[in-house]
C-alpha atoms as a PDB file:
ATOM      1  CA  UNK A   1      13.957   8.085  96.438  1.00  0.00           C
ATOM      2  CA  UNK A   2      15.367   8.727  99.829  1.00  0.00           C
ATOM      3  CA  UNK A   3      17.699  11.282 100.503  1.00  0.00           C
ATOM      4  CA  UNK A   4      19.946   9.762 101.870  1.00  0.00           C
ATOM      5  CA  UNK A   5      20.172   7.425  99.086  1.00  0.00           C
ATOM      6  CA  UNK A   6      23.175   7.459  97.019  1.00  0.00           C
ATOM      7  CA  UNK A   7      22.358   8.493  93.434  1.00  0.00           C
ATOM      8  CA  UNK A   8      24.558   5.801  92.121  1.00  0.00           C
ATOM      9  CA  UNK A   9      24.915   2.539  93.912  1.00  0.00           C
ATOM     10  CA  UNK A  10      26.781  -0.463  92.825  1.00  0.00           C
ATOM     11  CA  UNK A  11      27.748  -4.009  94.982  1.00  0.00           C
ATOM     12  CA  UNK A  12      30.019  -6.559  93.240  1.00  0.00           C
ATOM     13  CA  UNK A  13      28.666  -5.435  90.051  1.00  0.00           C
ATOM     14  CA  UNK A  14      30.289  -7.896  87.461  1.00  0.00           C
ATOM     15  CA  UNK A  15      30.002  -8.749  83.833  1.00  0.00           C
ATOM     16  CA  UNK A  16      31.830 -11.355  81.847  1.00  0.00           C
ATOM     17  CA  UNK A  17      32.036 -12.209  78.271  1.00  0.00           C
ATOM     18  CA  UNK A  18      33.062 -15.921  77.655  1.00  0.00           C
ATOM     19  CA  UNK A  19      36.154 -15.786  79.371  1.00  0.00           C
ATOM     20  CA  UNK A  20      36.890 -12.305  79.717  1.00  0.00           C
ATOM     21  CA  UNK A  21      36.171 -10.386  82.892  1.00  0.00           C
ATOM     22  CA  UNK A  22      35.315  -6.317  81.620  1.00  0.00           C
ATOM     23  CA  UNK A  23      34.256  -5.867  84.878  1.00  0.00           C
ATOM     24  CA  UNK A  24      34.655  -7.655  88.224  1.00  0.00           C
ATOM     25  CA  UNK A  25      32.854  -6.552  91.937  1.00  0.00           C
ATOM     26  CA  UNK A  26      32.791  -2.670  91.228  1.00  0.00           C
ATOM     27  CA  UNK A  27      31.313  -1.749  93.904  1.00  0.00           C
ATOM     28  CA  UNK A  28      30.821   2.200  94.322  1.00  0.00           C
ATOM     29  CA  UNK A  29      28.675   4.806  96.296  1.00  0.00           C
ATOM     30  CA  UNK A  30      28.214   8.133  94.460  1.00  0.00           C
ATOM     31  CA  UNK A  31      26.277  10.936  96.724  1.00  0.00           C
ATOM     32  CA  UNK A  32      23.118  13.502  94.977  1.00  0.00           C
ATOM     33  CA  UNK A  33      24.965  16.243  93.572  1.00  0.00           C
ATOM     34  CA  UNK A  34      28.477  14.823  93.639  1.00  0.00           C
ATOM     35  CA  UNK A  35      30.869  15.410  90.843  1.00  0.00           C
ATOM     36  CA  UNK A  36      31.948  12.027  90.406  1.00  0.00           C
ATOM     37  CA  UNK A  37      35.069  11.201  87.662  1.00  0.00           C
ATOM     38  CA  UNK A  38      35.369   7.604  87.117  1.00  0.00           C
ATOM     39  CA  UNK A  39      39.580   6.832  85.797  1.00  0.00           C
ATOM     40  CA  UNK A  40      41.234   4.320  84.456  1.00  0.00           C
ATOM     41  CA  UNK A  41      43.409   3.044  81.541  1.00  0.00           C
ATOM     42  CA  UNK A  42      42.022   1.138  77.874  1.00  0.00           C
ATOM     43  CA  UNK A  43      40.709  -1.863  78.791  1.00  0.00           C
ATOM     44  CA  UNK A  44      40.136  -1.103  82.747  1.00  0.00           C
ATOM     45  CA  UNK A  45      36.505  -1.594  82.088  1.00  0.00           C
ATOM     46  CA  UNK A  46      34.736   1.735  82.113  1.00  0.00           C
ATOM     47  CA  UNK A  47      32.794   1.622  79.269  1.00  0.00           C
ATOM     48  CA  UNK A  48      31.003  -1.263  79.965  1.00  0.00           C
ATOM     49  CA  UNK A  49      30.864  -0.194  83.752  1.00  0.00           C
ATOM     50  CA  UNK A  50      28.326   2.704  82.279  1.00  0.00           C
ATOM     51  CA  UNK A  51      26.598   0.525  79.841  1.00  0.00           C
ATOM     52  CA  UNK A  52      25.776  -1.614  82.911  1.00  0.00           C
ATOM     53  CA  UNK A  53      24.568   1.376  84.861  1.00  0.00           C
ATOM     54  CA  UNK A  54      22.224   2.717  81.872  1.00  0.00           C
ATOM     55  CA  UNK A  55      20.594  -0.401  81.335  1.00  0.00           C
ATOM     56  CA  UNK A  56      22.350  -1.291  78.271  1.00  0.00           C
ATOM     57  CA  UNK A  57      24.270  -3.961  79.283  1.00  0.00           C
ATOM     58  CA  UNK A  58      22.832  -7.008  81.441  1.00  0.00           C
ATOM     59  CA  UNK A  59      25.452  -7.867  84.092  1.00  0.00           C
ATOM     60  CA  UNK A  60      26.425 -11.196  84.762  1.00  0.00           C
ATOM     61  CA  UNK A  61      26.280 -10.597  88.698  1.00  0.00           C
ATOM     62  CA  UNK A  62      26.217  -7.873  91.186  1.00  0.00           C
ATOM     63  CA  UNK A  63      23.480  -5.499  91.887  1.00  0.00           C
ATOM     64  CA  UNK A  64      23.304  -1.374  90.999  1.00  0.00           C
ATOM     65  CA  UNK A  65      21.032   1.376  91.437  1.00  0.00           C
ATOM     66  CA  UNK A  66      20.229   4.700  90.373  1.00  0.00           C
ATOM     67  CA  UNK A  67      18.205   7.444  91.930  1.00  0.00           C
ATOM     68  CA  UNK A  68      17.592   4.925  94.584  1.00  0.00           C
ATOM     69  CA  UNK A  69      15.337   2.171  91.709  1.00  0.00           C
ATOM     70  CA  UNK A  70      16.829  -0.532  89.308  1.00  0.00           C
ATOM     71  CA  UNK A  71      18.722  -0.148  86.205  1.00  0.00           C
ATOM     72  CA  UNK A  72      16.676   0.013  83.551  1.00  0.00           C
ATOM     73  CA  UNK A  73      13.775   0.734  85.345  1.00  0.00           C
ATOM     74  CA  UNK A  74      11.880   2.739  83.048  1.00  0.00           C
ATOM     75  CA  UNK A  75      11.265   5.820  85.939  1.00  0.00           C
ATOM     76  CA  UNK A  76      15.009   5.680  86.108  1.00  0.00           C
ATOM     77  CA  UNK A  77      15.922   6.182  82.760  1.00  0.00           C
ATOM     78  CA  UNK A  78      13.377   9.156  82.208  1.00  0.00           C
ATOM     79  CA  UNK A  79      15.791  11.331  85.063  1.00  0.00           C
ATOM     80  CA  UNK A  80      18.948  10.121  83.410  1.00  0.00           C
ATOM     81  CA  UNK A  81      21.074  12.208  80.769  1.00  0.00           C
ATOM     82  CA  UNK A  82      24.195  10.794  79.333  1.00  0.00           C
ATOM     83  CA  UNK A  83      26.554  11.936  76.714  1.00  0.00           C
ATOM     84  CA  UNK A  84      28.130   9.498  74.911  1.00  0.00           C
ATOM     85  CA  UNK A  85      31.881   9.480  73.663  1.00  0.00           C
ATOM     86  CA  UNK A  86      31.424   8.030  70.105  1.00  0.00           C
ATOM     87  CA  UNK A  87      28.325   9.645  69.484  1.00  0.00           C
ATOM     88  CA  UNK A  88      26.450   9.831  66.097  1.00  0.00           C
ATOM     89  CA  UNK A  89      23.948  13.110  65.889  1.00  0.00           C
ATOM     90  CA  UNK A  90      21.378  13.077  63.118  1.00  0.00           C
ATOM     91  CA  UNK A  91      23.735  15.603  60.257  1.00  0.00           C
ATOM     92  CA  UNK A  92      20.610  17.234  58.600  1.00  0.00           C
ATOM     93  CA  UNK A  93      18.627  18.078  61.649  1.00  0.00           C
ATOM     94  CA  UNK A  94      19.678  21.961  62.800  1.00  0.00           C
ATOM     95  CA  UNK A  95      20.697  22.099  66.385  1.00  0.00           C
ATOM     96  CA  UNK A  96      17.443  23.293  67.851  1.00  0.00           C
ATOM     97  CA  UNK A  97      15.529  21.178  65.960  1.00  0.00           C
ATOM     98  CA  UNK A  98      18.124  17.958  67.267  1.00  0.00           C
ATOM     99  CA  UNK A  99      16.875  19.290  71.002  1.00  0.00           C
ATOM    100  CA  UNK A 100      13.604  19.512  70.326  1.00  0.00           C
ATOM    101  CA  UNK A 101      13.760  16.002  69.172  1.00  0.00           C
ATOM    102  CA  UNK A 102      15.429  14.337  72.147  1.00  0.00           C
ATOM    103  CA  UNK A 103      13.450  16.264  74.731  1.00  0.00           C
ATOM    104  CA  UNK A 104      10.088  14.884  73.097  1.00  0.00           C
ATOM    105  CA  UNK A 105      11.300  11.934  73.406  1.00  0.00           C
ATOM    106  CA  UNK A 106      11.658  12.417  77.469  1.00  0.00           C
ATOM    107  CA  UNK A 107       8.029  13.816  76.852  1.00  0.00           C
ATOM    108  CA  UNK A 108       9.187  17.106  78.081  1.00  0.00           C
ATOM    109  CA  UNK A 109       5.975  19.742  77.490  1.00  0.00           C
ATOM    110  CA  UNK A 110       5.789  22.205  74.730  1.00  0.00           C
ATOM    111  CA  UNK A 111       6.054  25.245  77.026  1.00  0.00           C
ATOM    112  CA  UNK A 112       9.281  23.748  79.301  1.00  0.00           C
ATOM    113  CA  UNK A 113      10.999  23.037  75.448  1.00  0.00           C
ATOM    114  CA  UNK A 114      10.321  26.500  74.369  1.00  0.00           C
ATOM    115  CA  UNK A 115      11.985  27.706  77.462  1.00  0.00           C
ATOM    116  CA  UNK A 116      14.575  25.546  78.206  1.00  0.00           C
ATOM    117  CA  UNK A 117      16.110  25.108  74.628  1.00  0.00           C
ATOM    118  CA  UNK A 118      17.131  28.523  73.882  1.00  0.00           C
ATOM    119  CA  UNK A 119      18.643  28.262  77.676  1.00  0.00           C
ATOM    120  CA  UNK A 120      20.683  25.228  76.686  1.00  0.00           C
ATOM    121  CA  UNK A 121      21.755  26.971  73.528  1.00  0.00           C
ATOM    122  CA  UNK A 122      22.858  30.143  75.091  1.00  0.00           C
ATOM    123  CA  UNK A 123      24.859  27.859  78.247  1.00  0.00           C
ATOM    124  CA  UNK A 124      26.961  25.863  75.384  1.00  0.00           C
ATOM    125  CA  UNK A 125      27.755  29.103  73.058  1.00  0.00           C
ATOM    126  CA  UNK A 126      25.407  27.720  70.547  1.00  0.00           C
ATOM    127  CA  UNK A 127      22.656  30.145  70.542  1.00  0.00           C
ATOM    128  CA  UNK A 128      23.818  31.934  66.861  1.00  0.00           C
ATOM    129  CA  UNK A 129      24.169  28.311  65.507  1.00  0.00           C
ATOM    130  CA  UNK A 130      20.335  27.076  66.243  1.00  0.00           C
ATOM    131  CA  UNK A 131      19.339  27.367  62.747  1.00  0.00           C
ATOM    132  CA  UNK A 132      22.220  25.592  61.085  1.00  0.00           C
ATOM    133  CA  UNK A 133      22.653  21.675  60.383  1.00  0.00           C
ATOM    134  CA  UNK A 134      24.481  19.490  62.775  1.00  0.00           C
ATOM    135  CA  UNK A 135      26.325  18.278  59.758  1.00  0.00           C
ATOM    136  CA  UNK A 136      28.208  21.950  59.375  1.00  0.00           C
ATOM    137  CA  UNK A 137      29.364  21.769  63.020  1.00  0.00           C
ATOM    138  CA  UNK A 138      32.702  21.256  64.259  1.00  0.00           C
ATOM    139  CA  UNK A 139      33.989  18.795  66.651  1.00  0.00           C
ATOM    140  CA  UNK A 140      33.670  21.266  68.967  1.00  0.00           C
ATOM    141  CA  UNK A 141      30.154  22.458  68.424  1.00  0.00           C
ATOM    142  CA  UNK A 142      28.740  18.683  68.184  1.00  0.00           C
ATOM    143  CA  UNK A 143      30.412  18.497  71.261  1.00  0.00           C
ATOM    144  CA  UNK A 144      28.180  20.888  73.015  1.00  0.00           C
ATOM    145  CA  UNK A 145      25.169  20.368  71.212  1.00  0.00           C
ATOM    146  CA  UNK A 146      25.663  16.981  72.766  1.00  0.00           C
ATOM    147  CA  UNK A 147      26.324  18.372  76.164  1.00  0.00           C
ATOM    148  CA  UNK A 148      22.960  20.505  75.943  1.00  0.00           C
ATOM    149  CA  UNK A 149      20.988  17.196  74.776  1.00  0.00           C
ATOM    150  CA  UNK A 150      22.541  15.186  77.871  1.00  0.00           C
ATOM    151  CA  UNK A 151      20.475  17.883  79.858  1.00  0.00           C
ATOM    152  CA  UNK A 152      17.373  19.034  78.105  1.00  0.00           C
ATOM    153  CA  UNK A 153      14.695  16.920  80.280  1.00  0.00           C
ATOM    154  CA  UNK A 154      16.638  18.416  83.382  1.00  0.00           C
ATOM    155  CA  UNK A 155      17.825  15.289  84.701  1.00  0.00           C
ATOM    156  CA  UNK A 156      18.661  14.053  88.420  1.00  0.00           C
ATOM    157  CA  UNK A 157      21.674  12.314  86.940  1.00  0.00           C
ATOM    158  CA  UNK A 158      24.448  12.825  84.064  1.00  0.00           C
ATOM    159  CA  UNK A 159      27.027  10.619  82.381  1.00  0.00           C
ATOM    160  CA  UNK A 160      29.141  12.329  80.719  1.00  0.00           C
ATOM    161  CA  UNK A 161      32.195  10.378  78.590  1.00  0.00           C
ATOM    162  CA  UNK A 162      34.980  12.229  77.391  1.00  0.00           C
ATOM    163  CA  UNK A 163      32.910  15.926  77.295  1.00  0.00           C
ATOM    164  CA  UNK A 164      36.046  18.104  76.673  1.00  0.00           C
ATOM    165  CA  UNK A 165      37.082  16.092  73.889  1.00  0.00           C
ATOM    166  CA  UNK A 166      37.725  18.547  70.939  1.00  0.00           C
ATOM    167  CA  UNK A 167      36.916  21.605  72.987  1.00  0.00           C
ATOM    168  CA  UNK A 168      39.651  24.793  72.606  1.00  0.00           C
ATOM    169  CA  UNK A 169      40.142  26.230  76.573  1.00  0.00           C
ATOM    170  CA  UNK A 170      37.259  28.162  76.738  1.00  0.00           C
ATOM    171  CA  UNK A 171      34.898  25.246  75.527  1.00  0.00           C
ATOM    172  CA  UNK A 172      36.805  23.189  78.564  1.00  0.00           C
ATOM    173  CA  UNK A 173      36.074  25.995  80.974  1.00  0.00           C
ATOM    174  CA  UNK A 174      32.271  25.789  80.132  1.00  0.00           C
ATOM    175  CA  UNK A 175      31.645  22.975  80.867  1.00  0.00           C
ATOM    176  CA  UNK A 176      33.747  23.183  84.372  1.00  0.00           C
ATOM    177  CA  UNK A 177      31.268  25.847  84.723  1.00  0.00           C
ATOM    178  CA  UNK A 178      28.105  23.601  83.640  1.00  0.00           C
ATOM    179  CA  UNK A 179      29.106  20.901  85.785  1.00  0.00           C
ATOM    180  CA  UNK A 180      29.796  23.395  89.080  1.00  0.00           C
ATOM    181  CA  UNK A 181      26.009  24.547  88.439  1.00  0.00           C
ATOM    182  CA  UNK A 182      25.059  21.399  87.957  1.00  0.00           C
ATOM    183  CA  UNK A 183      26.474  20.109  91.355  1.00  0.00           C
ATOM    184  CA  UNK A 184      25.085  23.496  92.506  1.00  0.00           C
ATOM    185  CA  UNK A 185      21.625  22.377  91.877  1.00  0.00           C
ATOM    186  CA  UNK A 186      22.178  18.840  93.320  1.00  0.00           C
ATOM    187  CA  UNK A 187      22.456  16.964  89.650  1.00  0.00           C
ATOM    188  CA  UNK A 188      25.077  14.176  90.538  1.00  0.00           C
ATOM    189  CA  UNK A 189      27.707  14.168  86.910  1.00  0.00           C
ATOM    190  CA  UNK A 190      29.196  10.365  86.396  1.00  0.00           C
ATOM    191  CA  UNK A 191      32.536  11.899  84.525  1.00  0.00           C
ATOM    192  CA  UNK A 192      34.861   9.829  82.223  1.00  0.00           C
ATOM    193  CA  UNK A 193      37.712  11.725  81.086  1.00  0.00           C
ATOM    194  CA  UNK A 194      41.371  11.256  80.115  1.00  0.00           C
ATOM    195  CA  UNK A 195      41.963  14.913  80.645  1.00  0.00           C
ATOM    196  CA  UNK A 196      43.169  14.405  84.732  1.00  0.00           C
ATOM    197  CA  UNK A 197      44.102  17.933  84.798  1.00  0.00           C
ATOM    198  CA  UNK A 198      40.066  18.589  83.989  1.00  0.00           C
ATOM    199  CA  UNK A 199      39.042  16.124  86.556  1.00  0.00           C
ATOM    200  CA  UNK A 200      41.376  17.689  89.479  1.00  0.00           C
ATOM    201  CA  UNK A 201      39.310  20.775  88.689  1.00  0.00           C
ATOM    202  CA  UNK A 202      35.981  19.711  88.319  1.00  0.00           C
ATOM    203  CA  UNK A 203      35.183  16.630  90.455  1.00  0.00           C
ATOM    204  CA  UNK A 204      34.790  16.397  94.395  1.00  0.00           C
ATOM    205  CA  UNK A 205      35.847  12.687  94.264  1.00  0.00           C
ATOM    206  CA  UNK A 206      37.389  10.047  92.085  1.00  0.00           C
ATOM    207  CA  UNK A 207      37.436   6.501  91.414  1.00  0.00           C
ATOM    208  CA  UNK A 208      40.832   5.129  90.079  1.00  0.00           C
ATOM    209  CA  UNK A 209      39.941   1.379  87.959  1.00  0.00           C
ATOM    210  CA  UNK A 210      42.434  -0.869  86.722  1.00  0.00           C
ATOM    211  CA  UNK A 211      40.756  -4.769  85.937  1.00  0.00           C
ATOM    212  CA  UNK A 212      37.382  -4.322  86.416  1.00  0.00           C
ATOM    213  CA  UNK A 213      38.027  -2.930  90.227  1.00  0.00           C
ATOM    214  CA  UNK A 214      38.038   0.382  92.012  1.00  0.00           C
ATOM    215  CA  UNK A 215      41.561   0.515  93.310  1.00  0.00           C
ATOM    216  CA  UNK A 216      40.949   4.159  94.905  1.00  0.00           C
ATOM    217  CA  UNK A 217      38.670   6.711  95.654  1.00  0.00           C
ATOM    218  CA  UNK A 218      40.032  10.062  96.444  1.00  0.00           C
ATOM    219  CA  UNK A 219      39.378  13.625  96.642  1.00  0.00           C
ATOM    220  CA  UNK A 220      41.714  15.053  93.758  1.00  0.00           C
ATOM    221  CA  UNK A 221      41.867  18.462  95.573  1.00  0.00           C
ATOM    222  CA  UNK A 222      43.659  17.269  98.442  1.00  0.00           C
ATOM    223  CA  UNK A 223      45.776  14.947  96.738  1.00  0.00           C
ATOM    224  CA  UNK A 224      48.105  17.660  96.388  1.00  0.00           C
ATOM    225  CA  UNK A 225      47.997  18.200 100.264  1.00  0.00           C
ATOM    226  CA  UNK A 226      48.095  14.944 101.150  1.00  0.00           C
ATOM    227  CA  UNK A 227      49.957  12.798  99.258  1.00  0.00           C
ATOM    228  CA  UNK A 228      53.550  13.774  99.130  1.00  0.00           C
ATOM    229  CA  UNK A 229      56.340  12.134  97.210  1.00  0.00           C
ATOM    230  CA  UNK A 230      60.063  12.242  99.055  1.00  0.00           C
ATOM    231  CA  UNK A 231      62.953  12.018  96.868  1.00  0.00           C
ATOM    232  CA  UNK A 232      66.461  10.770  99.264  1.00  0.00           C
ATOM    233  CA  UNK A 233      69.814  10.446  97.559  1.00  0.00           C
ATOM    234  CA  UNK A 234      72.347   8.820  99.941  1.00  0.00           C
ATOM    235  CA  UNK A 235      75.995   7.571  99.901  1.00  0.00           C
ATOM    236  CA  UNK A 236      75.229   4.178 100.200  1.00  0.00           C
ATOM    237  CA  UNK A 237      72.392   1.124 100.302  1.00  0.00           C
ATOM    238  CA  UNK A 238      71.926  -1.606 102.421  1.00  0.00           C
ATOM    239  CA  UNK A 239      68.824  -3.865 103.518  1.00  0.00           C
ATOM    240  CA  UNK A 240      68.689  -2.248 106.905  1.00  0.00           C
ATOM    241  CA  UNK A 241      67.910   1.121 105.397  1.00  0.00           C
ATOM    242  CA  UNK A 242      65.715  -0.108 103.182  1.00  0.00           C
ATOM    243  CA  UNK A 243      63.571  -1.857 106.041  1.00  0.00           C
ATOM    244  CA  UNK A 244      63.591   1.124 108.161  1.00  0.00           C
ATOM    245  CA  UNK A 245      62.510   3.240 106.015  1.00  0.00           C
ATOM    246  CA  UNK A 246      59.211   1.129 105.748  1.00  0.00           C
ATOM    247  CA  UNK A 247      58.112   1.918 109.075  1.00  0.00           C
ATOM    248  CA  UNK A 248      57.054   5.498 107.583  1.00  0.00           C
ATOM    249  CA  UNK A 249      55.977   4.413 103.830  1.00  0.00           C
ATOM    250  CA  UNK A 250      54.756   1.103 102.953  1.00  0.00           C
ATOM    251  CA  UNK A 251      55.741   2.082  99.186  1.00  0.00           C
ATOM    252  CA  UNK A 252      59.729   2.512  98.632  1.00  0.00           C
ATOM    253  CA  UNK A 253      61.354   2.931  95.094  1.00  0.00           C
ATOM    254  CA  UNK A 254      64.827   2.616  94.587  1.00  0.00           C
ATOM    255  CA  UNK A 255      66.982   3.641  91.679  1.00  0.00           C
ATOM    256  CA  UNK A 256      70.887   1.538  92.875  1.00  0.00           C
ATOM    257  CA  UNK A 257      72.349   2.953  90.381  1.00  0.00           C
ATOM    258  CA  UNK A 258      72.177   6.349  91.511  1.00  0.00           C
ATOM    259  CA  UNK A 259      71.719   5.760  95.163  1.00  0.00           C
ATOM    260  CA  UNK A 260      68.507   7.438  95.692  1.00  0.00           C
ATOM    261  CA  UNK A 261      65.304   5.905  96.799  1.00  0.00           C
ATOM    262  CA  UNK A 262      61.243   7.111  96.748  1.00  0.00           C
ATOM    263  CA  UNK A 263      59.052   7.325  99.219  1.00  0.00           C
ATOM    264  CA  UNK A 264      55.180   8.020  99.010  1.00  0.00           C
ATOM    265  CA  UNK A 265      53.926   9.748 102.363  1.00  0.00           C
ATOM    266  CA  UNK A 266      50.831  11.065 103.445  1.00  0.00           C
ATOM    267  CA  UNK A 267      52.368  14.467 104.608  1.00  0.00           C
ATOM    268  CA  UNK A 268      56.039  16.234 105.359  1.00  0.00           C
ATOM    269  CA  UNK A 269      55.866  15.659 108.900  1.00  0.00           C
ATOM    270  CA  UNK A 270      58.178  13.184 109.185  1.00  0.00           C
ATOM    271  CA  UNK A 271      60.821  14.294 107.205  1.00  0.00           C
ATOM    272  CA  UNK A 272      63.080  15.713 109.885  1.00  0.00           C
ATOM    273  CA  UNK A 273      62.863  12.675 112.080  1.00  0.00           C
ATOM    274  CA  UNK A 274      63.827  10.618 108.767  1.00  0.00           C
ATOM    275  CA  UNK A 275      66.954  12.567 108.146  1.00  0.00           C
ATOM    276  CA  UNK A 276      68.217  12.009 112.147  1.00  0.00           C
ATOM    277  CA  UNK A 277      67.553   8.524 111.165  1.00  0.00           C
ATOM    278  CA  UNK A 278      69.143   7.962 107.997  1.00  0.00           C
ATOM    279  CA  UNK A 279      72.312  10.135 109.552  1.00  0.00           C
ATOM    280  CA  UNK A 280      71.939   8.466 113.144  1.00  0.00           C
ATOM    281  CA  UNK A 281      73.120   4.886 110.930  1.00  0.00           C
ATOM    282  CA  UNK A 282      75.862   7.019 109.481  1.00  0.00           C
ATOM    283  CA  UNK A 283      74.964   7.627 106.558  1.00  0.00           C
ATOM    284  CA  UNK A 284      75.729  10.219 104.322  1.00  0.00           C
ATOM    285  CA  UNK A 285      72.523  12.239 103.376  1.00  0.00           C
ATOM    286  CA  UNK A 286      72.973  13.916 100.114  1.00  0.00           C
ATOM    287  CA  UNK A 287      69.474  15.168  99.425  1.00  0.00           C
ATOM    288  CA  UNK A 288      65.856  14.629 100.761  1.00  0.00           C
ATOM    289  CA  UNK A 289      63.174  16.804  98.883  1.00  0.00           C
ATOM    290  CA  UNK A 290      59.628  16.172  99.271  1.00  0.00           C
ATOM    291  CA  UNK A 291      57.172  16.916  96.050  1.00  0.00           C
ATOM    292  CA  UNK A 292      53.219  17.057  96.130  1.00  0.00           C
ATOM    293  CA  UNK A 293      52.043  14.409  93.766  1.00  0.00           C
ATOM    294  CA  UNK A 294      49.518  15.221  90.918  1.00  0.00           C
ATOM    295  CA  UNK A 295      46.357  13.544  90.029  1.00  0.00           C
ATOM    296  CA  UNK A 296      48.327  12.229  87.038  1.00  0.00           C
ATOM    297  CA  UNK A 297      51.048  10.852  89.229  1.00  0.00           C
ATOM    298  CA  UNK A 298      48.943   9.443  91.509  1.00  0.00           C
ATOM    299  CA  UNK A 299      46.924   7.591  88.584  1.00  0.00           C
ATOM    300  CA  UNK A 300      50.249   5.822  86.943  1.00  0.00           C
ATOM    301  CA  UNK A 301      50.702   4.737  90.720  1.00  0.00           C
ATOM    302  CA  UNK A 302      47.533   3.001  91.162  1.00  0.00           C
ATOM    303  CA  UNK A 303      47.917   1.744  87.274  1.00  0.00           C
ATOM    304  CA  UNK A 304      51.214   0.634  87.284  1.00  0.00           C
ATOM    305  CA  UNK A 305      51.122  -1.043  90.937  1.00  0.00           C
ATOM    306  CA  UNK A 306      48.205  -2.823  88.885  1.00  0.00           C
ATOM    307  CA  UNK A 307      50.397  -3.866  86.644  1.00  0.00           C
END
């Protein structure tokens, strides 16, 4: 693999089931050691987006690579970890022995699983818990154990869908913490989350889908910076206004009934020369406050201007 080769690379990727389009032209570029969340509402076509990328879904169209080599090229696969949402562990194996397992099957050596094991156990807090069956874990603790088998042949790449899910605050903060050392070491993590507030925090760029499509990719720390929503309350409406204001947002809300209007702008620059204007047509400006938008705020916009 080069390296300037993007560790995940997709062009018009497509797949269809009789009529229904899950997913149609994704196209995507994610960079070695990126931190990569992939968003979008039930149905948007995520799921079968990462089925297609493992190899466990033929596409219909469209080309994708990993690591630089085909899906399901066998190579591939072997520096791939992934961490399924719905996952089903094996109840009567105890956790180490549930490791051991998986990283046999990536025909990691007997010396590398005798080191690296008790390593995973100790990252995911489930180093006093080796010994005991999967089937008296919590949510929580089959979270992590799953989490620690994602990584235990030391993969290039990681999908991970839905990791936080069951985790208490601290559990969520650990694996921020895997996934910055992760990125650290130039592993690229594929994240699928609901949890945007997680997402702002952890990934260095996201990918908002809605049909089968990337509508957006962003960097969710400077969506705060950048993207800044201006709330105007005037005395009165008119067409004029309304097409004037357009020459500084191409996306303008308004709410009649109370006279106020939305607009989405890339920065508060131009607020003061929007007030002259507004009051240069006479008038009356009752309000103009500008608010940074959230991740979550952004993501109903892309969804709902979807819709």
């Amino acid at each position: 693999m080069s390296q300037s080769a993007p560790a995940i690379e997709t062009r018009d990727l497509r797949k269809v089931y009789g009529t229904q389009v899950a997913v149609d032209a994704l196209t995507l570029a994610v960079e070695p050691g990126e931190a990569f969340g992939f968003l979008g509402p039930n149905g948007a076509g995520k799921t079968t987006s990462v089925k297609m990328l493992l190899g466990l879904v033929r596409p219909t169209s469209g080309e994708a690579r990993l690591l630089g080599m085909p899906i399901g090229d066998h190579a591939c696969r072997q520096r791939v970890g992934f961490l399924p949402e719905d996952f089903r562990f094996h109840e009567w194996l105890r956790g180490y022995e549930f490791l051991d397992l998986h990283a046999r099957l990536y025909h990691v050596s007997e010396s590398v699983r005798a080191r690296r094991i008790p390593e995973l156990l100790e990252m995911v807090d489930l180093a006093d818990a080796a010994q005991q069956a999967l089937g008296t874990y919590s949510k929580g603790m089959l979270q992590r154990i799953g989490l620690a088998q994602a990584l235990v042949h030391d993969p290039a790449l990681v999908f991970l869908d839905e990791p936080t899910s069951g985790l208490d605050p601290l559990g969520r903060r650990m694996v921020r913490d895997v996934i910055k050392r992760l990125s650290e070491r130039g592993v690229t993590v594929f994240l699928n989350s609901h949890l945007l507030s997680e997402v702002e925090l952890t990934c260095t760029r996201v990918a908002f889908v809605a049909h089968g499509r990337v509508r957006l990719v962003t960097d969710p720390r400077s969506v705060r910076g950048q993207v800044v929503q201006v709330d105007i309350r005037v005395g009165s409406l008119d067409d004029g206004l309304l097409a004037g204001l357009h020459q500084w947002s191409g996306q303008v809300v308004v709410d009649a009934q109370h006279q106020t209007l939305t607009l989405s702008l890339p920065d508060e620059q131009a607020l003061p020369e929007i007030a002259r204007w507004i009051v240069g047509r006479g008038v009356a400006l009752y309000q103009i406050a500008p608010r940074h938008v959230s991740l979550e705020e952004l993501f109903v916009q892309v969804v709902e201007g979807e819709e």
